[in-house]
Protein backbone atom coordinates (compact mmCIF):
# COMPACT_ATOMS: atom_id res chain seq x y z
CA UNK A 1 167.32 210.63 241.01
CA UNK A 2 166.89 211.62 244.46
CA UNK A 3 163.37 212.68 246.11
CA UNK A 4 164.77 214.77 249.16
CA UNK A 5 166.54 217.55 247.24
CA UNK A 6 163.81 220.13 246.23
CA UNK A 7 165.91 221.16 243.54
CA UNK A 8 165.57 218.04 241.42
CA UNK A 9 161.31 217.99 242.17
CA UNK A 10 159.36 220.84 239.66
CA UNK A 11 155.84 220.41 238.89
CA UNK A 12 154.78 218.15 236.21
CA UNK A 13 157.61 215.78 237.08
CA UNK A 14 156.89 211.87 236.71
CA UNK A 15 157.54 210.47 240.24
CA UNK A 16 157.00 207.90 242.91
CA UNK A 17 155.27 208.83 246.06
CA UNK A 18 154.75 207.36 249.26
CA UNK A 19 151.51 208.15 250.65
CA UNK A 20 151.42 208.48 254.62
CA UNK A 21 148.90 205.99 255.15
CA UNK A 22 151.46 203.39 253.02
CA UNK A 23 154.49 204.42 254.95
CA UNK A 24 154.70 201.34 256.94
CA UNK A 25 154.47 198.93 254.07
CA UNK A 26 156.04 201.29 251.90
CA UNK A 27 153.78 201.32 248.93
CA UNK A 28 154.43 203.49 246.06
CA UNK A 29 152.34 205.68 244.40
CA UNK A 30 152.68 206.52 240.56
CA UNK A 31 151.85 210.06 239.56
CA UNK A 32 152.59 213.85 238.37
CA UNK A 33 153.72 216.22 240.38
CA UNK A 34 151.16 219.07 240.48
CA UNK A 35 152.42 220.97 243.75
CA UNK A 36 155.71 221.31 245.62
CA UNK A 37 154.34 221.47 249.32
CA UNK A 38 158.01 221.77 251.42
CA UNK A 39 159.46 224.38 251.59
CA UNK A 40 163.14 223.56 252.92
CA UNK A 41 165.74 222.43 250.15
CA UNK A 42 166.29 219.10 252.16
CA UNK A 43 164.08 216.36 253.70
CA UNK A 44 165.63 212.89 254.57
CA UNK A 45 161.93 211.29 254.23
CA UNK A 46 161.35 212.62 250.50
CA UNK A 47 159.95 216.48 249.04
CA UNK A 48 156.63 216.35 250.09
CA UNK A 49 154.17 217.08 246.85
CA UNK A 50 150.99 216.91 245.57
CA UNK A 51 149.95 215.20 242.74
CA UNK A 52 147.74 215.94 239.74
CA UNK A 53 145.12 213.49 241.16
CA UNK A 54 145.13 215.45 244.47
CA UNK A 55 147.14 212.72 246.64
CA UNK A 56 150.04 213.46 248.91
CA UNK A 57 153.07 211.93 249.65
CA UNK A 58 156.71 211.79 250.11
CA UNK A 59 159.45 211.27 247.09
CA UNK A 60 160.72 208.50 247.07
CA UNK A 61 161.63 208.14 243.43
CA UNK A 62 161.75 210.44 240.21
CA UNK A 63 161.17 208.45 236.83
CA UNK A 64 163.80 209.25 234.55
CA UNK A 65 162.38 210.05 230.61
């Protein structure tokens, strides 16, 4: 599912994230969404979040259940 519609990202989601100091390799982070942090409904880089473990990134993928 896409990551840069905030409509499809609510909190406790499964997702993969993007941290900002993996951006240039563009290694993925596995974790739960614990906060929404943008605030526009679009962002061609990803929903920027927070997860559970208190890391933030970009969506770049939601896991499907």
């Amino acid at each position: 599912m896409d990551g840069t519609k905030r409509e499809n990202i609510e909190v406790g989601l499964e997702v993969e994230v993007v941290l900002k100091k993996d951006q240039r390799r563009g290694v993925l982070t596995h974790g739960f969404v614990k906060r929404i942090l943008t605030s526009s409904k679009f962002h061609p880089h990803g929903i920027k979040v927070m997860l559970e473990d208190g890391q933030v990134g970009r969506v770049q993928e939601i896991i499907e259940e």
